[in-house]
Protein backbone atom coordinates (compact mmCIF):
# COMPACT_ATOMS: atom_id res chain seq x y z
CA UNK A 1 45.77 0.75 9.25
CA UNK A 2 43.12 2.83 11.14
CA UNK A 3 41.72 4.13 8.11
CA UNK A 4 41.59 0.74 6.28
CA UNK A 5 39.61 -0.44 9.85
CA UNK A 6 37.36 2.28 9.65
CA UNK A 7 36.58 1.66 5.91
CA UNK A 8 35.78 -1.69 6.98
CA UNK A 9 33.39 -0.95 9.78
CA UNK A 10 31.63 1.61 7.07
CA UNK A 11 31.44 -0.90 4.47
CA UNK A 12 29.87 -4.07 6.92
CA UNK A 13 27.56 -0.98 8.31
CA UNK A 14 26.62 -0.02 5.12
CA UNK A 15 26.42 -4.03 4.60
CA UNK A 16 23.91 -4.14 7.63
CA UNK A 17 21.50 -1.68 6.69
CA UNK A 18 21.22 -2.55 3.29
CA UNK A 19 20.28 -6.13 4.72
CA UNK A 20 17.82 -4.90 7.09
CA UNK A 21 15.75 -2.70 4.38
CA UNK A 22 15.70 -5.77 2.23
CA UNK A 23 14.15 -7.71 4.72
CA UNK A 24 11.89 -5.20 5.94
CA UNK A 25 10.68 -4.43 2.55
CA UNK A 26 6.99 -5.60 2.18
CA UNK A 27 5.47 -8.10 0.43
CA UNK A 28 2.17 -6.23 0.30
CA UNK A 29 1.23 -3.03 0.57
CA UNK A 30 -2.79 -3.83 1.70
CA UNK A 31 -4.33 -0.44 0.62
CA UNK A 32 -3.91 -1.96 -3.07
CA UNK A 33 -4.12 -5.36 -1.90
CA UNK A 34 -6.92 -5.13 -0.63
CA UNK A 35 -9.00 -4.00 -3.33
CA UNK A 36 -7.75 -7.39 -5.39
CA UNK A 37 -5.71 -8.73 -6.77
CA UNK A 38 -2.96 -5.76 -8.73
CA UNK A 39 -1.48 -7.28 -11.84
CA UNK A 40 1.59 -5.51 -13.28
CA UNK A 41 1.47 -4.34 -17.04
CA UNK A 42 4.24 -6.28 -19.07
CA UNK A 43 7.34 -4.32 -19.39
CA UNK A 44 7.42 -3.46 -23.36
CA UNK A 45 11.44 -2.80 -23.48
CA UNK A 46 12.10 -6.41 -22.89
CA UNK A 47 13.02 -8.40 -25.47
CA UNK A 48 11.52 -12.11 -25.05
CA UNK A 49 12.94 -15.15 -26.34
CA UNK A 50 12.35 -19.53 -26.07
CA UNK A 51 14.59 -21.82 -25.21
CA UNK A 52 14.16 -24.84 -27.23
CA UNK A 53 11.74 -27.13 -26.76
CA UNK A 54 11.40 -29.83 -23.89
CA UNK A 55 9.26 -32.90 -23.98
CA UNK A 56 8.61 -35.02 -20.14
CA UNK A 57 9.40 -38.78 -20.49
CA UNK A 58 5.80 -40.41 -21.55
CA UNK A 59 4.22 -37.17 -22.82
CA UNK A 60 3.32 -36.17 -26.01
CA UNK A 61 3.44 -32.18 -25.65
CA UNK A 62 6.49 -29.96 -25.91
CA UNK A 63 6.77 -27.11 -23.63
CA UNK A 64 8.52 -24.02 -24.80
CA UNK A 65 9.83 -21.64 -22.33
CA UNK A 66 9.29 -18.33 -22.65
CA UNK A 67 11.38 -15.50 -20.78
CA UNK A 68 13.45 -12.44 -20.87
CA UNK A 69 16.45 -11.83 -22.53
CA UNK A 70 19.37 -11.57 -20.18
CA UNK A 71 22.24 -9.19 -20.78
CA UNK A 72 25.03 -9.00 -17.71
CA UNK A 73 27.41 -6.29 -17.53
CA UNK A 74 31.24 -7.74 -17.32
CA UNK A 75 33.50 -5.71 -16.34
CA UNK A 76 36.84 -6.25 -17.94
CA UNK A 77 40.49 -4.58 -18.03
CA UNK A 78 39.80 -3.33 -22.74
CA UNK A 79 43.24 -2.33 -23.77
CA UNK A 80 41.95 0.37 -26.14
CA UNK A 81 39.66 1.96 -23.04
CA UNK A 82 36.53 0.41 -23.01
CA UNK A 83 35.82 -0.78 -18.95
CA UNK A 84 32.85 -2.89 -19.64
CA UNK A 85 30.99 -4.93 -22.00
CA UNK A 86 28.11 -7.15 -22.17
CA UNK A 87 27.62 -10.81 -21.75
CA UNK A 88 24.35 -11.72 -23.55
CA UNK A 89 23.10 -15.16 -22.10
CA UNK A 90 19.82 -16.88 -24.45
CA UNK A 91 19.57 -19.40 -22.07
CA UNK A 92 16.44 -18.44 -19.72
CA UNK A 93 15.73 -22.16 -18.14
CA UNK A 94 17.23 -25.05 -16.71
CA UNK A 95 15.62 -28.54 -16.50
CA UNK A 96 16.56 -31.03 -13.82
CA UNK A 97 14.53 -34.22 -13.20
CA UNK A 98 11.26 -33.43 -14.59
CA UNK A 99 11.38 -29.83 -13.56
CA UNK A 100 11.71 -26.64 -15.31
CA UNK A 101 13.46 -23.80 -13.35
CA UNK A 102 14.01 -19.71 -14.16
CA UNK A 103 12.48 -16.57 -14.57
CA UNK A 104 10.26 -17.30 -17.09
CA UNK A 105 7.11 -15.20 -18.79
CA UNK A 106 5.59 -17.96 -19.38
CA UNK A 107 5.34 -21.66 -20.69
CA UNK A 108 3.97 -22.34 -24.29
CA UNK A 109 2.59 -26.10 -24.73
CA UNK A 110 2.59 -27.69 -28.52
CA UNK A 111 1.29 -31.13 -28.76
CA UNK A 112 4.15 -33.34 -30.80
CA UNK A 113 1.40 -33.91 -33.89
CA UNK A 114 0.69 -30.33 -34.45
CA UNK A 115 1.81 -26.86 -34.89
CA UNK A 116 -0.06 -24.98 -33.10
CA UNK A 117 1.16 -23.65 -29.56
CA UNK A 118 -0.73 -22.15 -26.99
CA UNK A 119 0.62 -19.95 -23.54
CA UNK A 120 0.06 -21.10 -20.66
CA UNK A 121 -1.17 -18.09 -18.92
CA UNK A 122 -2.84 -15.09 -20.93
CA UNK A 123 -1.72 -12.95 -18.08
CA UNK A 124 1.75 -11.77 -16.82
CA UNK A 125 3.28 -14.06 -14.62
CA UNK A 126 6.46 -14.83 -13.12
CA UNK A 127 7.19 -18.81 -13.07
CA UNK A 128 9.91 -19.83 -11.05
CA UNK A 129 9.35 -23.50 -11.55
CA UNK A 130 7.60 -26.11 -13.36
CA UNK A 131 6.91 -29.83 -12.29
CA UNK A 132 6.08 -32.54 -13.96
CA UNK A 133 4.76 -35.14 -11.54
CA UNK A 134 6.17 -38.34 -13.50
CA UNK A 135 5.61 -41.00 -10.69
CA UNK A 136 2.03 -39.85 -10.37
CA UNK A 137 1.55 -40.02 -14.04
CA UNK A 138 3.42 -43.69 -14.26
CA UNK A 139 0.67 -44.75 -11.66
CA UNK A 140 -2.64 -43.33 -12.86
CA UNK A 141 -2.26 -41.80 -16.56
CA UNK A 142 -3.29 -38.47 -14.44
CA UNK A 143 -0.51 -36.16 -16.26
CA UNK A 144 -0.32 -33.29 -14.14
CA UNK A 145 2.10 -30.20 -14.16
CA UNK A 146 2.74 -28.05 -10.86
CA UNK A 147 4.21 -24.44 -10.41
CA UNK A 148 5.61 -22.10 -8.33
CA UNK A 149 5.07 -18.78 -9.44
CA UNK A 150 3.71 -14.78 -8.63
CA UNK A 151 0.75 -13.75 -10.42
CA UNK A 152 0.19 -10.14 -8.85
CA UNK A 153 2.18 -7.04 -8.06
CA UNK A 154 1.38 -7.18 -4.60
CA UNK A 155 3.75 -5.64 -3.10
CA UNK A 156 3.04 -2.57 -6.24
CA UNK A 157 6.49 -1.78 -7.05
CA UNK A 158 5.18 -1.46 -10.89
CA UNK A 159 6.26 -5.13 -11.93
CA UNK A 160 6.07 -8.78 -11.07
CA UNK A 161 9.01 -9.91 -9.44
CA UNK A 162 9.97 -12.98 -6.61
CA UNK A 163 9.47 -9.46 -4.21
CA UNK A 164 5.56 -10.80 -4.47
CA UNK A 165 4.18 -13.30 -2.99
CA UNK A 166 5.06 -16.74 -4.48
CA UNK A 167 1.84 -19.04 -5.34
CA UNK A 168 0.56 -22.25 -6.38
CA UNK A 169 -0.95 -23.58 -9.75
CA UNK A 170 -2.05 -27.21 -11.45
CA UNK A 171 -2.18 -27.62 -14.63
CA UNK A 172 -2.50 -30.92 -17.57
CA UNK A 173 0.45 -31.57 -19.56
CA UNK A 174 -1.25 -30.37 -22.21
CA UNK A 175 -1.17 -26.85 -20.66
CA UNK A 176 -4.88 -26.70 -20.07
CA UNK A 177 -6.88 -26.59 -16.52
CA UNK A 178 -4.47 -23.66 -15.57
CA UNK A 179 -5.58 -23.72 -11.97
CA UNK A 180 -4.75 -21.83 -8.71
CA UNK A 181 -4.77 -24.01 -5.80
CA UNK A 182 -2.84 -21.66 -3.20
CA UNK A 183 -5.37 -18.50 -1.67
CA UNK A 184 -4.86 -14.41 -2.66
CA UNK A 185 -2.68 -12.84 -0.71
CA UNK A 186 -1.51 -16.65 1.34
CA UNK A 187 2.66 -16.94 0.53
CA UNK A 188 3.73 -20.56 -0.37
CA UNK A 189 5.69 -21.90 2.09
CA UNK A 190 6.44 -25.44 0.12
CA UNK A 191 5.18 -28.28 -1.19
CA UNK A 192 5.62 -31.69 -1.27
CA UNK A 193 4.12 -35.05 -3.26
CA UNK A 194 3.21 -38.31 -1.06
CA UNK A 195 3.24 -40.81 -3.48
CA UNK A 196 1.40 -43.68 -2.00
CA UNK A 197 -1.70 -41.55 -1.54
CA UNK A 198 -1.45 -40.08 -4.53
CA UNK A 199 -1.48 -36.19 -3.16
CA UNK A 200 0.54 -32.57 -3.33
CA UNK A 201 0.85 -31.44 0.05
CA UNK A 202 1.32 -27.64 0.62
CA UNK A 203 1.65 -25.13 3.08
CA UNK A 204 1.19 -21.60 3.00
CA UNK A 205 1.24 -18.54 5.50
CA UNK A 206 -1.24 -15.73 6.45
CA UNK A 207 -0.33 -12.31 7.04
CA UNK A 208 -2.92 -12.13 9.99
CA UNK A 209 -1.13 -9.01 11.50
CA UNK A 210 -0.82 -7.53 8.19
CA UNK A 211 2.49 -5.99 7.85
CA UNK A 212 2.93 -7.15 5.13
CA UNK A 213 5.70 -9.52 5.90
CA UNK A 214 5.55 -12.98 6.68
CA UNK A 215 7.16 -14.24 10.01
CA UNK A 216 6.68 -16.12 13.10
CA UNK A 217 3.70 -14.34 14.57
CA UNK A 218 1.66 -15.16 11.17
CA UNK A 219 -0.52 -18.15 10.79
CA UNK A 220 0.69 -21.03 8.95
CA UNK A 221 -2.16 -23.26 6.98
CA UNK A 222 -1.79 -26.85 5.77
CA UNK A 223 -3.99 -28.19 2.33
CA UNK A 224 -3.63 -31.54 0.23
CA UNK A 225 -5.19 -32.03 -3.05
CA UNK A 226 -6.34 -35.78 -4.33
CA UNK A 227 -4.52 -35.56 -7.56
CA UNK A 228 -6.56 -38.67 -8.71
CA UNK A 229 -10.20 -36.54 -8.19
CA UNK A 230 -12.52 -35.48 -11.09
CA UNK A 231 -11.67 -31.94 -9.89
CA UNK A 232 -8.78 -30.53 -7.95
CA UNK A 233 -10.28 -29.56 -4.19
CA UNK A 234 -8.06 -28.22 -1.74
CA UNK A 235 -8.96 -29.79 1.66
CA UNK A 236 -7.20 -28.29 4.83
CA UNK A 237 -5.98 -30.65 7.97
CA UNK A 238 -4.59 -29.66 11.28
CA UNK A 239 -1.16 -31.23 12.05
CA UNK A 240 -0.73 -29.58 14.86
């Protein structure tokens, strides 16, 4: 019983620590930071396939996305010795309401009356998700796309991963105007669509202590964009 207690006590130690480094692990490391911005090189061991293709209510563009393949190790009781094998999953997105979610490469756009396809980004990114703001579009024919996504290695661990700091991009429906709307080195806190006034809300936060973590003693910053304008501006307010 003791020793089962004490194995215990080691494992939620070992449990604690392992939380703590995680969360103490930087974001970004500002001696490569701060020379711009540090984009990882693509890993070429990866194998990359598409889901099928997805076409948003009222549009006229498919949108292929593009990502990793996954491959999970199972662990399983093989009667004739083998302790694992693996689970191969070519599913690399799910779609809610208008929204694309995942790890995803990138997005490829293919308008329904052609065959020609073009990426999204021509540099490696990591999109977590993708919007399609349908009420906006049902209002003022303004088809616009928004994502959540890391475009740097700020943090330089080699590779683009949600351990970098998470930004903001417009883009058409067509794929086009690929825009970033959130500042270098500013961590997206959230965002939010206010329908009546036709605008994306967002906030993000400032490492003004630069420790390259984001927490209370930061700065927080608050932006709207007039989805409706000629051009995209991102206009700051003060809330508070």
């Amino acid at each position: 019983m003791k020793n089962s207690l004490k194995y215990i006590a080691l494992v939620f130690i070992g449990t604690l620590v392992s939380c703590k480094d995680e969360v103490q692990k930087p974001k970004v490391i500002y001696d490569a930071a701060s020379k711009g911005s540090v984009v990882a090189k693509t890993d070429s061991t990866q194998i990359e396939v598409a889901d099928l293709p997805i076409q948003m209510e009222g549009t006229n563009y498919l949108i292929h996305p593009v990502g990793d393949l996954r491959v999970y190790e199972k662990g399983t009781k093989a009667r004739y010795g083998s302790s694992s094998v693996n689970d191969v999953s070519f599913t690399i997105s799910n779609l809610g309401e208008y929204e694309i979610t995942g790890y995803l490469q990138n997005l490829k756009f293919q308008k329904v009356d052609s065959d020609s396809i073009r990426p999204l980004s021509d540099k490696p990114v990591l999109i977590l998700t993708a919007t399609y703001l349908k009420t906006v579009a049902d209002r003022t024919q303004n088809k616009v796309m928004v994502y959540t996504l890391t475009d740097s290695d700020t943090n330089k661990d080699g590779k683009i991963d949600t351990g970098d700091i998470k930004t903001l991009y417009l883009s058409d429906i067509s794929g086009a105007n690929f825009t970033k709307v959130s500042t270098d080195l500013q961590e997206l806190v959230d965002w939010s669509l206010i329908e009546s006034k036709n605008r994306l809300y967002f906030r993000t936060i400032e490492d003004t202590n630069q420790n390259g973590q984001f927490d209370k003693n930061d700065v927080l910053h608050y932006n709207y964009i007039d989805l409706v304008a000629k051009k995209w501006e991102v206009k700051s307010y003060k809330p508070i």
